[in-house]
C-alpha atoms as a PDB file:
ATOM      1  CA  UNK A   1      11.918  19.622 -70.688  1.00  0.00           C
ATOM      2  CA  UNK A   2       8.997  17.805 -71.833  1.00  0.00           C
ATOM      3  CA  UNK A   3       8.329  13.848 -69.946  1.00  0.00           C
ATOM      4  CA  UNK A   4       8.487  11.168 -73.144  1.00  0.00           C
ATOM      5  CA  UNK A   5       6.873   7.839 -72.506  1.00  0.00           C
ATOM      6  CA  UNK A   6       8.846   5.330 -74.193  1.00  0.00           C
ATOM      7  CA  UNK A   7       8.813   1.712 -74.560  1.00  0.00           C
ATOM      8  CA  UNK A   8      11.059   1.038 -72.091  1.00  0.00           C
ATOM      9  CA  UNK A   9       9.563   3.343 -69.181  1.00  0.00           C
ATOM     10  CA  UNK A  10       6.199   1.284 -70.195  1.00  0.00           C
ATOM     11  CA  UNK A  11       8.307  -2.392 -69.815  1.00  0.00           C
ATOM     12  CA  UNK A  12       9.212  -0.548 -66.580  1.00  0.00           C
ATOM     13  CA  UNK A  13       5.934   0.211 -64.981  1.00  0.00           C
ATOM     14  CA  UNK A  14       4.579  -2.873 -65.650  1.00  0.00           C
ATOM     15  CA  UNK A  15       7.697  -5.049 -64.063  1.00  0.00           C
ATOM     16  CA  UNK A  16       7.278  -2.478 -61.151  1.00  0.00           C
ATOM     17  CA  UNK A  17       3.466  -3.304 -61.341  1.00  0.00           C
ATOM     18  CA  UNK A  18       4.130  -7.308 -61.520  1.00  0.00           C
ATOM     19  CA  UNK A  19       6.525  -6.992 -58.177  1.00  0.00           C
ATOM     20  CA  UNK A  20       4.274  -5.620 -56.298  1.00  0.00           C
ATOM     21  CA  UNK A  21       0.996  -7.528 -57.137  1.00  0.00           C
ATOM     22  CA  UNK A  22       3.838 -10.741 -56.232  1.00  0.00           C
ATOM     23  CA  UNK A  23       4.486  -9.087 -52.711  1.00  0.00           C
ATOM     24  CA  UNK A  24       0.850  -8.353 -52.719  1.00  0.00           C
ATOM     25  CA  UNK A  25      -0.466 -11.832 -53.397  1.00  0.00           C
ATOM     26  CA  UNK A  26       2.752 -14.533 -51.805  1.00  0.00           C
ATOM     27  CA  UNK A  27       2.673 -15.879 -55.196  1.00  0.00           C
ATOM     28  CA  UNK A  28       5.824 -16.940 -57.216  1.00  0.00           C
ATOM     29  CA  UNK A  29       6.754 -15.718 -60.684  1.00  0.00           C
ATOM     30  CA  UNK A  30       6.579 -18.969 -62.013  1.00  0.00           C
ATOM     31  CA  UNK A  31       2.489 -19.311 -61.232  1.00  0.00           C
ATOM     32  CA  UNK A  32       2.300 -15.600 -61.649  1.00  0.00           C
ATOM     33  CA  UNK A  33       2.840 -15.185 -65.187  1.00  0.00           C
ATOM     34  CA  UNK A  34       0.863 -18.747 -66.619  1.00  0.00           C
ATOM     35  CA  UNK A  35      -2.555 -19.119 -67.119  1.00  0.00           C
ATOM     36  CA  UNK A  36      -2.453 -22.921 -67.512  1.00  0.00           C
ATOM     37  CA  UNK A  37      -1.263 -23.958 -63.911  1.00  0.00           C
ATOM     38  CA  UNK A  38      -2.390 -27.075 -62.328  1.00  0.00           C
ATOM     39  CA  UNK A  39      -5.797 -26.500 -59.983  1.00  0.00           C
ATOM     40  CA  UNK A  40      -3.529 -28.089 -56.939  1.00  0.00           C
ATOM     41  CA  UNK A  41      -1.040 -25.627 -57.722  1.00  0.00           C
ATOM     42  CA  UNK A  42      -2.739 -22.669 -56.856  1.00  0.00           C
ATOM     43  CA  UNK A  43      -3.222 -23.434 -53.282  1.00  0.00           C
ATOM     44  CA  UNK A  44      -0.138 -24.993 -53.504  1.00  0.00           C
ATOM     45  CA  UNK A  45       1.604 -21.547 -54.090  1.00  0.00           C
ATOM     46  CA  UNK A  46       1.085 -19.864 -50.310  1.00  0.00           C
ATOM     47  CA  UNK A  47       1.009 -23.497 -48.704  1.00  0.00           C
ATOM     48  CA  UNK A  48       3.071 -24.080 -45.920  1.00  0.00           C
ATOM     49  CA  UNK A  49       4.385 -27.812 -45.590  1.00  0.00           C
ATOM     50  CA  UNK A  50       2.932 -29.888 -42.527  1.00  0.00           C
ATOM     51  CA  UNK A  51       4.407 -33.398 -42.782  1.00  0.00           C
ATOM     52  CA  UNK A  52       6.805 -32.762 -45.510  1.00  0.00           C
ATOM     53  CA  UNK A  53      10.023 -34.088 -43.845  1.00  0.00           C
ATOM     54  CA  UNK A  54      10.939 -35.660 -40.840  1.00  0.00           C
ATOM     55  CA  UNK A  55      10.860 -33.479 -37.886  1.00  0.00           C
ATOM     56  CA  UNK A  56      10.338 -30.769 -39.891  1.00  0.00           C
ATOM     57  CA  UNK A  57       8.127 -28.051 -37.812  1.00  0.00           C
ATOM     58  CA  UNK A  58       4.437 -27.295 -39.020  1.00  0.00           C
ATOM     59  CA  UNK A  59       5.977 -23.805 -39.878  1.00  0.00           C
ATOM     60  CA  UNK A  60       8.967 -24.605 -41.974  1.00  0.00           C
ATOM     61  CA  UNK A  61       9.552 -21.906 -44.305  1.00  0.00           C
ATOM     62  CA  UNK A  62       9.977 -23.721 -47.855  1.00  0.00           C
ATOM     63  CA  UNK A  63      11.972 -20.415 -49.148  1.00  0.00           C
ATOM     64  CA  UNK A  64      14.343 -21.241 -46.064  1.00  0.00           C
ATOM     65  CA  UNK A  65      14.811 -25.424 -46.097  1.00  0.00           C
ATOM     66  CA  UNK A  66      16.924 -26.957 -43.679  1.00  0.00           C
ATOM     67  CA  UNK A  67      18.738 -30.469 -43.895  1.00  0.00           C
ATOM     68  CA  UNK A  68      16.065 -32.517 -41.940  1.00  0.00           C
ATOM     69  CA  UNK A  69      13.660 -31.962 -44.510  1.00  0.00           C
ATOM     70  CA  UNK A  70      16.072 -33.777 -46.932  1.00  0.00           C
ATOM     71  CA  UNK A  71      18.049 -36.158 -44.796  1.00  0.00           C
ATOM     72  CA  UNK A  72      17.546 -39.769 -44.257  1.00  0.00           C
ATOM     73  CA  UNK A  73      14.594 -39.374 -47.055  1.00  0.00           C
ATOM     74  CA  UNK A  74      16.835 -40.825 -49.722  1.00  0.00           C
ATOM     75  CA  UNK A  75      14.912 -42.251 -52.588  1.00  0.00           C
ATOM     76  CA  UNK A  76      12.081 -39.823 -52.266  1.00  0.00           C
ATOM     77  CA  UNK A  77       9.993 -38.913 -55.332  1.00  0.00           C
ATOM     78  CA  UNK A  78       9.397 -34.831 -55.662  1.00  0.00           C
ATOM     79  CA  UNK A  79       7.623 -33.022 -58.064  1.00  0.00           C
ATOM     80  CA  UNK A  80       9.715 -30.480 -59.223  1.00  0.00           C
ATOM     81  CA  UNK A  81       8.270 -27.132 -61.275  1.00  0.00           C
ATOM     82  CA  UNK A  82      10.217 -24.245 -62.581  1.00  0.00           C
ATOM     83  CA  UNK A  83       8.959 -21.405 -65.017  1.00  0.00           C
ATOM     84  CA  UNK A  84       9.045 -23.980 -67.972  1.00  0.00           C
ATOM     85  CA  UNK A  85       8.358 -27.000 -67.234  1.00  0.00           C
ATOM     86  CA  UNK A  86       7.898 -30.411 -64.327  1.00  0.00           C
ATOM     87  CA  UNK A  87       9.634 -32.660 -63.851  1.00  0.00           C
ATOM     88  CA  UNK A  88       9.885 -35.920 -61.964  1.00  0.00           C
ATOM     89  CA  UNK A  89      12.594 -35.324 -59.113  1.00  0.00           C
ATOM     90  CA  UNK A  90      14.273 -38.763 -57.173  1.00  0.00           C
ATOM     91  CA  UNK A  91      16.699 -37.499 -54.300  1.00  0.00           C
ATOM     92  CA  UNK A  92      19.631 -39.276 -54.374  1.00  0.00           C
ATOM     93  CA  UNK A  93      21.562 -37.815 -51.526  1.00  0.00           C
ATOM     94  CA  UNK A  94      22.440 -34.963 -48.824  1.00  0.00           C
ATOM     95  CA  UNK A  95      26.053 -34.071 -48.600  1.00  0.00           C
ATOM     96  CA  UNK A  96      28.595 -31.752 -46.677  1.00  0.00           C
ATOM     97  CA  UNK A  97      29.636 -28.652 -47.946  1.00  0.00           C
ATOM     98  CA  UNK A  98      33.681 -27.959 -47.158  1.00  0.00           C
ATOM     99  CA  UNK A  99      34.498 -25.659 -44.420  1.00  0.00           C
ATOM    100  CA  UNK A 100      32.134 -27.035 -41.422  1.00  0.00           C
ATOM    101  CA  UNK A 101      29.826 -24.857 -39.704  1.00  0.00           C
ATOM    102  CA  UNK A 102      25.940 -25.503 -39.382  1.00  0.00           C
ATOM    103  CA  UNK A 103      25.200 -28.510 -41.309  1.00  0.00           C
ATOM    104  CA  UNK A 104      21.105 -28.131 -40.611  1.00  0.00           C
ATOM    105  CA  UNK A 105      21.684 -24.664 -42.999  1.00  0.00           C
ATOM    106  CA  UNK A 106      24.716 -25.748 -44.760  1.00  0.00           C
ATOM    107  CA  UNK A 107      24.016 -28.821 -47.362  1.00  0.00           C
ATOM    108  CA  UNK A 108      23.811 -29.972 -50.737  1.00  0.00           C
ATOM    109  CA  UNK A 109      21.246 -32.096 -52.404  1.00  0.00           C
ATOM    110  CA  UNK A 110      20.989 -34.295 -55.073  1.00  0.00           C
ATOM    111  CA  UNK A 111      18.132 -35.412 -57.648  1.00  0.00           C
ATOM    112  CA  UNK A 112      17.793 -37.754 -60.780  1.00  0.00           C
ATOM    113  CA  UNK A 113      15.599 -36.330 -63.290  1.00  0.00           C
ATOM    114  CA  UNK A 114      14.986 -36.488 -67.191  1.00  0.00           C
ATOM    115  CA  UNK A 115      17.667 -35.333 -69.298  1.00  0.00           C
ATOM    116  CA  UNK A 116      15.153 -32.133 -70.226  1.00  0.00           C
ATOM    117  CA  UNK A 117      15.460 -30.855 -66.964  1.00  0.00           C
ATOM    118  CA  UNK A 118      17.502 -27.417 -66.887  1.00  0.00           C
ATOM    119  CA  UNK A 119      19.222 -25.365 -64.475  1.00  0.00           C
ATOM    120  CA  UNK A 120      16.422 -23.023 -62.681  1.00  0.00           C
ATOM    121  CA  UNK A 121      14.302 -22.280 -59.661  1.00  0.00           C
ATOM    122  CA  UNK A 122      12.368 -25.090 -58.891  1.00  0.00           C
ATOM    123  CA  UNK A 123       9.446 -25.844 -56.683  1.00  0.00           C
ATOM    124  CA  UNK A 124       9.610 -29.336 -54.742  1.00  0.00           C
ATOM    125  CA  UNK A 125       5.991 -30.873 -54.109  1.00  0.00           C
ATOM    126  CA  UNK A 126       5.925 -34.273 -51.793  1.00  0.00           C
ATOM    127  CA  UNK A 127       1.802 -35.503 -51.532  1.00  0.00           C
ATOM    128  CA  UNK A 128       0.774 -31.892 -52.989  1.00  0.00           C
ATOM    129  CA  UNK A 129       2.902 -30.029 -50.064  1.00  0.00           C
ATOM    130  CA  UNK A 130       4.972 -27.556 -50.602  1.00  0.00           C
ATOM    131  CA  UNK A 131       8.930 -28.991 -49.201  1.00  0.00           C
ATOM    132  CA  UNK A 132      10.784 -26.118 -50.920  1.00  0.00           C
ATOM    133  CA  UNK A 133      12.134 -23.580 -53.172  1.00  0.00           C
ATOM    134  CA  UNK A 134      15.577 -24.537 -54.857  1.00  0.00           C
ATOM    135  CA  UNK A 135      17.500 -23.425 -57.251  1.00  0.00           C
ATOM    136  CA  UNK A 136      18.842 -26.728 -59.032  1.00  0.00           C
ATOM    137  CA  UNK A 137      21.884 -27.005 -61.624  1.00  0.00           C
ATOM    138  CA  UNK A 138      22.694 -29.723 -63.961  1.00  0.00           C
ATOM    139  CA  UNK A 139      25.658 -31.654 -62.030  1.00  0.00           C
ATOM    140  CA  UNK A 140      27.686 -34.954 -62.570  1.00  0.00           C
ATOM    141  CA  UNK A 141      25.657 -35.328 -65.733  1.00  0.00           C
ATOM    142  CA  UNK A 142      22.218 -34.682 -67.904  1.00  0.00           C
ATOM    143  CA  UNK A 143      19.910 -36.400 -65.658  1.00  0.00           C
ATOM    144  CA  UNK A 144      20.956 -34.943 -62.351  1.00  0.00           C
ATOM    145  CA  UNK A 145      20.528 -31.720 -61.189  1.00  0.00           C
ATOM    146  CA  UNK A 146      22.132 -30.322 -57.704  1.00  0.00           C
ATOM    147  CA  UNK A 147      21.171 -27.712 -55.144  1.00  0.00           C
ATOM    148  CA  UNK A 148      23.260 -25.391 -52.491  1.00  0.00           C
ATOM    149  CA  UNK A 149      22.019 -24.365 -49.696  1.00  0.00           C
ATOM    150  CA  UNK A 150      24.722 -22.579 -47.360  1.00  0.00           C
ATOM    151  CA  UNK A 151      23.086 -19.411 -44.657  1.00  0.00           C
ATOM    152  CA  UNK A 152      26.150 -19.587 -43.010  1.00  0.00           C
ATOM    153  CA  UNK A 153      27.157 -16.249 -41.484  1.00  0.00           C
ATOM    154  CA  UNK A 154      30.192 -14.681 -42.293  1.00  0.00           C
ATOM    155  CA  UNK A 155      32.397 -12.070 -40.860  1.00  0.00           C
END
């Protein structure tokens, strides 16, 4: 049996090829895969957030945000990028989620935006530091979008 090389082994190889050069470089798809990011957004991409929220630790892991770097910052202007576009973000609020547990890794937040914002994986800048990685959904109407963050363990 003869190997054939078809078009999608080649789409294949070159999504296996784009993983790892991600891994590789602690880049996000989103920067990745554009040519025309922002100069800031660059560095930006592997930044770590220092001052971002209150009491948040120099080491906060944005792909892991807790609470405090939302809480009692109500009002807040972000700048929010996904794959497609920016977007001005305003947080309105952090909530509960039902069923108690660890409300520092169990929370929802809020944000006002333009009614062109979508549903999607978005970026959240404060100053030019990285705060976090969320994925945000169009809630309670067009210009609001709404994140979930819940790491509560289960049994």
């Amino acid at each position: 049996m003869t190997a054939v090389f078809t078009r999608r082994s080649a789409l294949g190889a070159g999504a296996v090829a784009l993983g790892a050069g991600l891994v590789g470089s602690g880049r996000t798809a989103a920067f990745a895969t554009t040519d025309d990011e922002a100069p800031d957004a660059a560095a930006d991409a592997t930044a770590t957030p220092s001052d971002a929220g209150a009491g948040a630790p120099a080491s906060a892991d944005p792909l892991l945000p807790t609470r405090s770097l939302f809480a009692g910052h109500e009002g807040r202007e972000y700048h929010g990028a996904s794959s497609w576009s920016e977007h001005r973000l305003v947080l309105d609020g952090v909530g509960d989620l039902p069923g108690g547990g660890d409300a520092e890794n169990r929370f929802s937040v809020t944000f006002t935006t333009d009614e062109d914002a979508r549903d999607g994986i978005y970026r959240l800048l404060h100053e030019g530091e990285l705060v976090a990685s969320l994925f945000l959904a169009k809630a309670g109407g067009t210009a609001r979008l709404e994140g979930i963050v819940d790491r509560s363990v289960r049994a």
